[in-house]
PDB file of N, CA and C in Angstrom:
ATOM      1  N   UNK A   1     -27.088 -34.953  -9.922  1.00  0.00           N
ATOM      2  CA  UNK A   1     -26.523 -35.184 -11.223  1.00  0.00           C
ATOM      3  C   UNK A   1     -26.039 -33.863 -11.810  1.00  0.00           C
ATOM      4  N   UNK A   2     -24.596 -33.757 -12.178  1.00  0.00           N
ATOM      5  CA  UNK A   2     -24.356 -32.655 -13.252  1.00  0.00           C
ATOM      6  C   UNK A   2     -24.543 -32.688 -14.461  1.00  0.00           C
ATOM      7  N   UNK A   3     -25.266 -31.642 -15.440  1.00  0.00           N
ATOM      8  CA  UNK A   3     -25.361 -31.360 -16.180  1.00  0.00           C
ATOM      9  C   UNK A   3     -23.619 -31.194 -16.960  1.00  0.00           C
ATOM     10  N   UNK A   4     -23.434 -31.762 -18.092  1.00  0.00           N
ATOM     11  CA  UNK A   4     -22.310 -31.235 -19.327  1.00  0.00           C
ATOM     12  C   UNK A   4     -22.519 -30.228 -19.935  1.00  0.00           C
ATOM     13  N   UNK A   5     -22.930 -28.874 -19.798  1.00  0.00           N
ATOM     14  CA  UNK A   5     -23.582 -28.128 -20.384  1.00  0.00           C
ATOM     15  C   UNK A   5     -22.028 -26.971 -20.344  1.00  0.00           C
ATOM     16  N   UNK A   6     -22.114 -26.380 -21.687  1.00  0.00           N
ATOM     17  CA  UNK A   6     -20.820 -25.412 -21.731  1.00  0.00           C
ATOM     18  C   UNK A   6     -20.933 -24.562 -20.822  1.00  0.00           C
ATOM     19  N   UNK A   7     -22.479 -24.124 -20.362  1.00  0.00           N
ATOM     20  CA  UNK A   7     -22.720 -22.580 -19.625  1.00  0.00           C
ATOM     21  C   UNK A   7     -22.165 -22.817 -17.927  1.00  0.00           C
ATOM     22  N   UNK A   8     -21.913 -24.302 -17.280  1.00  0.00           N
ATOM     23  CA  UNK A   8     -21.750 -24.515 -16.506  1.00  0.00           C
ATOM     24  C   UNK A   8     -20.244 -24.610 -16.415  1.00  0.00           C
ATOM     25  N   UNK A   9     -19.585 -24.722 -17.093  1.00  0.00           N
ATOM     26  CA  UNK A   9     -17.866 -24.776 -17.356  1.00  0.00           C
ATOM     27  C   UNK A   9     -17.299 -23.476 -17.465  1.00  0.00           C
ATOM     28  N   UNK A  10     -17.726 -22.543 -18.009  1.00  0.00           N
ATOM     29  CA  UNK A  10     -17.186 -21.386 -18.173  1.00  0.00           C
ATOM     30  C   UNK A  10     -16.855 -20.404 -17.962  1.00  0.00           C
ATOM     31  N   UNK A  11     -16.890 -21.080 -16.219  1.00  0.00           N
ATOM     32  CA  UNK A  11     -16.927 -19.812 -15.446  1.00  0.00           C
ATOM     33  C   UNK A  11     -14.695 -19.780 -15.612  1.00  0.00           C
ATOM     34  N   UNK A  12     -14.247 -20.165 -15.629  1.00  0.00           N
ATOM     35  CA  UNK A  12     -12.743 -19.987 -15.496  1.00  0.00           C
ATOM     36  C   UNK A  12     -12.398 -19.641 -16.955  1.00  0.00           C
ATOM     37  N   UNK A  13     -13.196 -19.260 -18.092  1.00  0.00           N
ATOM     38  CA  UNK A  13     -12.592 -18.712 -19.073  1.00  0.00           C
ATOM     39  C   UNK A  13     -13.271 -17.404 -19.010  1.00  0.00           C
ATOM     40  N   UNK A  14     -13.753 -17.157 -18.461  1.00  0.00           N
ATOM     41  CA  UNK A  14     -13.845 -15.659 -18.400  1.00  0.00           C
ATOM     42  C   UNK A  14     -12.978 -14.771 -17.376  1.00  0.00           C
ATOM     43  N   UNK A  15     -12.129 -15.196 -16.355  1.00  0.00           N
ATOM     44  CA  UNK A  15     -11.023 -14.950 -15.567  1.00  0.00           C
ATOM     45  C   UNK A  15     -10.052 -14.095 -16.720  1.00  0.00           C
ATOM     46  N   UNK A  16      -9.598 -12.842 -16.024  1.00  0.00           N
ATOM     47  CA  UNK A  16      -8.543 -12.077 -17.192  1.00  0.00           C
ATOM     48  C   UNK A  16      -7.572 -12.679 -16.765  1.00  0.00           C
ATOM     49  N   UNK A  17      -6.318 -12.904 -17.849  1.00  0.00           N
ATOM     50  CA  UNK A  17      -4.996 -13.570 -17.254  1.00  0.00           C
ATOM     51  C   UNK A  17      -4.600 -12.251 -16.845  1.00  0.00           C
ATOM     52  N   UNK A  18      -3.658 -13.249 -15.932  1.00  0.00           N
ATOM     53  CA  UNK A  18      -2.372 -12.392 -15.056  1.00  0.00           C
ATOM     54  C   UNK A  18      -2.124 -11.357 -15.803  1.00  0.00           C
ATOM     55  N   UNK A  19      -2.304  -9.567 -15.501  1.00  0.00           N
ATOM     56  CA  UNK A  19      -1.487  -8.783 -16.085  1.00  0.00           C
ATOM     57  C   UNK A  19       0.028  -8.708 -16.163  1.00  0.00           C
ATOM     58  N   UNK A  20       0.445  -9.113 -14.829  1.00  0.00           N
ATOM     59  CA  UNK A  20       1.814  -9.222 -14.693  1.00  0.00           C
ATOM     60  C   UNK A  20       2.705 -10.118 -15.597  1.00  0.00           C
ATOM     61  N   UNK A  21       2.319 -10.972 -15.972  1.00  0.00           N
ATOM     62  CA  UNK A  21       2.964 -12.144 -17.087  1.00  0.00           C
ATOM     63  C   UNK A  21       3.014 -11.115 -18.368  1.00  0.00           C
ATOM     64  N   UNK A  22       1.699 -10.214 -18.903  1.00  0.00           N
ATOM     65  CA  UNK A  22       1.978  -9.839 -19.997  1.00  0.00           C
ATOM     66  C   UNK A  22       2.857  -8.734 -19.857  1.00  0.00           C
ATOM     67  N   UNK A  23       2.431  -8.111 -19.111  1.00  0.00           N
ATOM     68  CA  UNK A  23       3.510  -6.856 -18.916  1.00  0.00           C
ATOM     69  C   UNK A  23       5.028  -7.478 -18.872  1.00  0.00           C
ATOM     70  N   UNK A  24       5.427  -8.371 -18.055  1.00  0.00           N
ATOM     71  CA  UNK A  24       6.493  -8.916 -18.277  1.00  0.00           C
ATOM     72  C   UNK A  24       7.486  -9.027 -19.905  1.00  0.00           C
ATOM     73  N   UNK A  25       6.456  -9.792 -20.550  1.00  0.00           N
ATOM     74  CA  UNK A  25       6.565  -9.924 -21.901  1.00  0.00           C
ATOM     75  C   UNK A  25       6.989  -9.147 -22.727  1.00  0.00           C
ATOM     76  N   UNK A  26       5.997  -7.756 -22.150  1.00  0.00           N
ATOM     77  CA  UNK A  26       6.028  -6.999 -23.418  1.00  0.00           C
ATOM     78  C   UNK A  26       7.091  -6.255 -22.795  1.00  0.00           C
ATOM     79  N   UNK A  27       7.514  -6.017 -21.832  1.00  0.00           N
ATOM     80  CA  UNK A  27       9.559  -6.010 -21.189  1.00  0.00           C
ATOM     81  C   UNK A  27      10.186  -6.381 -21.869  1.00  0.00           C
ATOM     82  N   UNK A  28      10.014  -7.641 -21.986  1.00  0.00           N
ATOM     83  CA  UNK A  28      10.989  -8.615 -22.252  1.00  0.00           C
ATOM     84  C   UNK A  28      11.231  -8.196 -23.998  1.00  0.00           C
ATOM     85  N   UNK A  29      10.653  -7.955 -24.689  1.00  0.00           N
ATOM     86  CA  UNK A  29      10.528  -7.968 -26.111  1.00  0.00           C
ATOM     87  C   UNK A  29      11.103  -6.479 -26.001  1.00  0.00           C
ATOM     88  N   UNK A  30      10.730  -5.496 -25.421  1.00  0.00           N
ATOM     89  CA  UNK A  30      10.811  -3.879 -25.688  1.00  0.00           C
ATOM     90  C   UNK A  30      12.728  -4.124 -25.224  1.00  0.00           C
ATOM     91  N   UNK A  31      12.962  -4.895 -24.433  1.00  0.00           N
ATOM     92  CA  UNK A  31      14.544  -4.841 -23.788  1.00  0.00           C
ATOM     93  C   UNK A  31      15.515  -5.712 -25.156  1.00  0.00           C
ATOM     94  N   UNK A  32      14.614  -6.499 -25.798  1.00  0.00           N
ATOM     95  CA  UNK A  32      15.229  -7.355 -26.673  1.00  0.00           C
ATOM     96  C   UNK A  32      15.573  -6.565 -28.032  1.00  0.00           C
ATOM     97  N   UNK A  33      14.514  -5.851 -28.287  1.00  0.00           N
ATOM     98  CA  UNK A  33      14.631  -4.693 -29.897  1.00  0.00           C
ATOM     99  C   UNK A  33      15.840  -4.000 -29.208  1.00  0.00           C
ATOM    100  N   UNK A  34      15.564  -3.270 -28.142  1.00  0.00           N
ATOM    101  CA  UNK A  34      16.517  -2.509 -27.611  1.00  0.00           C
ATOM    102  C   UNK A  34      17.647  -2.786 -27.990  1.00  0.00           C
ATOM    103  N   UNK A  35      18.301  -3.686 -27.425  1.00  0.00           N
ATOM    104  CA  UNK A  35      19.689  -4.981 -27.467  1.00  0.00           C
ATOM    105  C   UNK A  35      20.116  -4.917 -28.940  1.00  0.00           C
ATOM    106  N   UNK A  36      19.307  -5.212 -29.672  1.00  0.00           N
ATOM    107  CA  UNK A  36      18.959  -5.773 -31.138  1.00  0.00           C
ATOM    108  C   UNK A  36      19.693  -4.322 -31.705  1.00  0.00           C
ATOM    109  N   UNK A  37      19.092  -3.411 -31.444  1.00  0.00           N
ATOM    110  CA  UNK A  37      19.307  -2.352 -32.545  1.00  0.00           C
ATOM    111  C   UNK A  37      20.699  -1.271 -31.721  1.00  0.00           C
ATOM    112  N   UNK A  38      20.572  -1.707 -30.234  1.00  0.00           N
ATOM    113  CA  UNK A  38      21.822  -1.052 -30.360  1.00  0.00           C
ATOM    114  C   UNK A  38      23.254  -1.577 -30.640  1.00  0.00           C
ATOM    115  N   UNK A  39      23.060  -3.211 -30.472  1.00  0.00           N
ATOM    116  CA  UNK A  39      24.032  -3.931 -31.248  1.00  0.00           C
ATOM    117  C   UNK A  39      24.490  -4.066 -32.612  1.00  0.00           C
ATOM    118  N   UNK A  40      23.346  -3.477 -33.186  1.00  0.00           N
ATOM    119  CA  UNK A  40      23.459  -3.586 -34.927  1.00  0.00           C
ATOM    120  C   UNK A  40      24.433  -2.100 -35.097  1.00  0.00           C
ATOM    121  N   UNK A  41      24.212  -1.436 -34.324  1.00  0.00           N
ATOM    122  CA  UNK A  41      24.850   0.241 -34.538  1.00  0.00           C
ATOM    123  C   UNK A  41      25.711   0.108 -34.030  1.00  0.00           C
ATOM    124  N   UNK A  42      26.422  -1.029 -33.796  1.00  0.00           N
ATOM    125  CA  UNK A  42      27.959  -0.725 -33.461  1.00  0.00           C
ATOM    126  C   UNK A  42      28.929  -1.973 -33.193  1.00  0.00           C
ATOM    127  N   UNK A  43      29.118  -2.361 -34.469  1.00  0.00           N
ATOM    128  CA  UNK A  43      29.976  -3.617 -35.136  1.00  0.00           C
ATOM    129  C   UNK A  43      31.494  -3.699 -34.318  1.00  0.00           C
ATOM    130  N   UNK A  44      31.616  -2.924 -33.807  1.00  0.00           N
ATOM    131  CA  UNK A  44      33.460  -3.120 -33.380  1.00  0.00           C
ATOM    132  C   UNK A  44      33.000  -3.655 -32.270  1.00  0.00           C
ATOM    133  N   UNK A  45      31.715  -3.967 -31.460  1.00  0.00           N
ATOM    134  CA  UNK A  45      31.724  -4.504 -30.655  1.00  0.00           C
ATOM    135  C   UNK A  45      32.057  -6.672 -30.698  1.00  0.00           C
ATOM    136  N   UNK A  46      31.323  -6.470 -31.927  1.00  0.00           N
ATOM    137  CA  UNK A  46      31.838  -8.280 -32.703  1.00  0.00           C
ATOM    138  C   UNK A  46      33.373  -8.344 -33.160  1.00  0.00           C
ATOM    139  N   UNK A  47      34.062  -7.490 -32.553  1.00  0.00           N
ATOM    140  CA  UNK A  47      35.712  -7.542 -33.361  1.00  0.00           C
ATOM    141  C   UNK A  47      36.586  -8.265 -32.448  1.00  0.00           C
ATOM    142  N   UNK A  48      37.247 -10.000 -32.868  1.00  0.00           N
ATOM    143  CA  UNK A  48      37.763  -9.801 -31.665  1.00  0.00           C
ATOM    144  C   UNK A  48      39.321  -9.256 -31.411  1.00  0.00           C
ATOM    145  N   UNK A  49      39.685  -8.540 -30.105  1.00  0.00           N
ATOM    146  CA  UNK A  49      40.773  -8.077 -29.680  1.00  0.00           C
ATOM    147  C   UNK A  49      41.818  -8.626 -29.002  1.00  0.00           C
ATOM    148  N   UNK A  50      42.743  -8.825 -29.045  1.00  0.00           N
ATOM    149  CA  UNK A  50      43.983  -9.360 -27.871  1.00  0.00           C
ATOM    150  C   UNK A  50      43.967  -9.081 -27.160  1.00  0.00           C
ATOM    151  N   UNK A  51      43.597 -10.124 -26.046  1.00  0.00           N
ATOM    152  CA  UNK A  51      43.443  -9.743 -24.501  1.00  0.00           C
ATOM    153  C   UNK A  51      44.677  -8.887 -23.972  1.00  0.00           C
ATOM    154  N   UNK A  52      45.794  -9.497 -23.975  1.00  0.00           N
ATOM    155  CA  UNK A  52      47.309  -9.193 -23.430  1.00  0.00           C
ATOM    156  C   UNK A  52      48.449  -8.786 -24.632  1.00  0.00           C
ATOM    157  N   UNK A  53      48.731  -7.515 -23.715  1.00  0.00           N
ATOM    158  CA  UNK A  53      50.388  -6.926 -24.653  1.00  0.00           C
ATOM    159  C   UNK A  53      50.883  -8.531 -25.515  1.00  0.00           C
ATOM    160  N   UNK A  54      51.194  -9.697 -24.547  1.00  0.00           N
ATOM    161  CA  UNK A  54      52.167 -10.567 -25.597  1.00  0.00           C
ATOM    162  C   UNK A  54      50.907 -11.091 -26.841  1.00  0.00           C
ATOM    163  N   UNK A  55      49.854 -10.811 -26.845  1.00  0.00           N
ATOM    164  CA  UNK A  55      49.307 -11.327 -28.016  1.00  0.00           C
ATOM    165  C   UNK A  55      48.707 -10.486 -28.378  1.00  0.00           C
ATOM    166  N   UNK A  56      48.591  -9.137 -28.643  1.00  0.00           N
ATOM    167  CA  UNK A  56      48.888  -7.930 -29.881  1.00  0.00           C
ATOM    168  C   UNK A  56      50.199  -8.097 -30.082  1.00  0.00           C
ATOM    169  N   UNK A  57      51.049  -8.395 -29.610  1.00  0.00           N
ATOM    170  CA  UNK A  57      52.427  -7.863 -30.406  1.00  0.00           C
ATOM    171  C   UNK A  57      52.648  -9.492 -31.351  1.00  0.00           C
ATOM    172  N   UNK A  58      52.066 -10.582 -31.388  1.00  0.00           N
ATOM    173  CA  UNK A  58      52.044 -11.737 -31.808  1.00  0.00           C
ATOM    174  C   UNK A  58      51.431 -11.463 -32.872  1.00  0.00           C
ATOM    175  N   UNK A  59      50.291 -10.631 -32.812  1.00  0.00           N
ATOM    176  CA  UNK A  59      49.059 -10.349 -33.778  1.00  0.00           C
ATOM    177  C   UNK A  59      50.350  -9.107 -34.697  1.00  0.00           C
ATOM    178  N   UNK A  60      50.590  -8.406 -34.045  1.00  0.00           N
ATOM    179  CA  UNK A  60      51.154  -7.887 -34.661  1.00  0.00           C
ATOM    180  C   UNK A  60      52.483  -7.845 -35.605  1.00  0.00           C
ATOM    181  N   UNK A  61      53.122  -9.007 -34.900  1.00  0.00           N
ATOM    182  CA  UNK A  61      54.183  -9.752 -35.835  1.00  0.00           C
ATOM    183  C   UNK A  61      53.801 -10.317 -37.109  1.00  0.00           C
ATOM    184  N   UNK A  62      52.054 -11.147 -37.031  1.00  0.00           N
ATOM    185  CA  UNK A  62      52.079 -12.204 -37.738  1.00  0.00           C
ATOM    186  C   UNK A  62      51.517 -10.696 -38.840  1.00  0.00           C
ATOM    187  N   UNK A  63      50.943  -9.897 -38.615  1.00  0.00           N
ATOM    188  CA  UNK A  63      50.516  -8.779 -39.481  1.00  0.00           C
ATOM    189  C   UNK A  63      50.937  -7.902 -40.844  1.00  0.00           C
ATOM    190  N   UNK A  64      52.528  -8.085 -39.976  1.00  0.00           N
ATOM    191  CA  UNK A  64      53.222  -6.920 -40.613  1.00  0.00           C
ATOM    192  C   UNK A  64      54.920  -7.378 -40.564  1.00  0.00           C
ATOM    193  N   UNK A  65      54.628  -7.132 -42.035  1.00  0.00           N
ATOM    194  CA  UNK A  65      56.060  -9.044 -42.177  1.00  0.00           C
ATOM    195  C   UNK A  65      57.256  -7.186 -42.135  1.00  0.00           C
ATOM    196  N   UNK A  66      58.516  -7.642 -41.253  1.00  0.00           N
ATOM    197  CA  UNK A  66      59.294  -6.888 -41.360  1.00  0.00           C
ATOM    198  C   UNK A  66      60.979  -7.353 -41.980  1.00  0.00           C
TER     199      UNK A  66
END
């Protein structure tokens, strides 16, 4: 007969988790601020541009009334 007793269950919560998962994580977050703040320092990157000569000079027609 088994006993229900907590002291008999507990052997798998005392197991350390995976270091590798956290280390992962804390990657994942350190690469994300990263991203974060060097995107905030440099707005012309959200600008959008005309791929091709015929649409700057379209952009540029509709721009600059002659």
């Amino acid at each position: 007969m088994q006993t229900n007793d907590d002291n008999t269950n507990n052997r798998t919560d005392d197991q350390p988790l995976n270091p590798l998962w956290g280390r992962l994580a804390l990657l994942m977050f350190g690469l994300t601020v990263l991203a974060f703040l060097t995107a905030i320092d440099r707005p012309e990157w959200f600008h959008l541009k005309p791929a091709t000569g015929t649409a700057a000079a379209m952009v540029y027609a509709s721009d600059h009334q002659s």
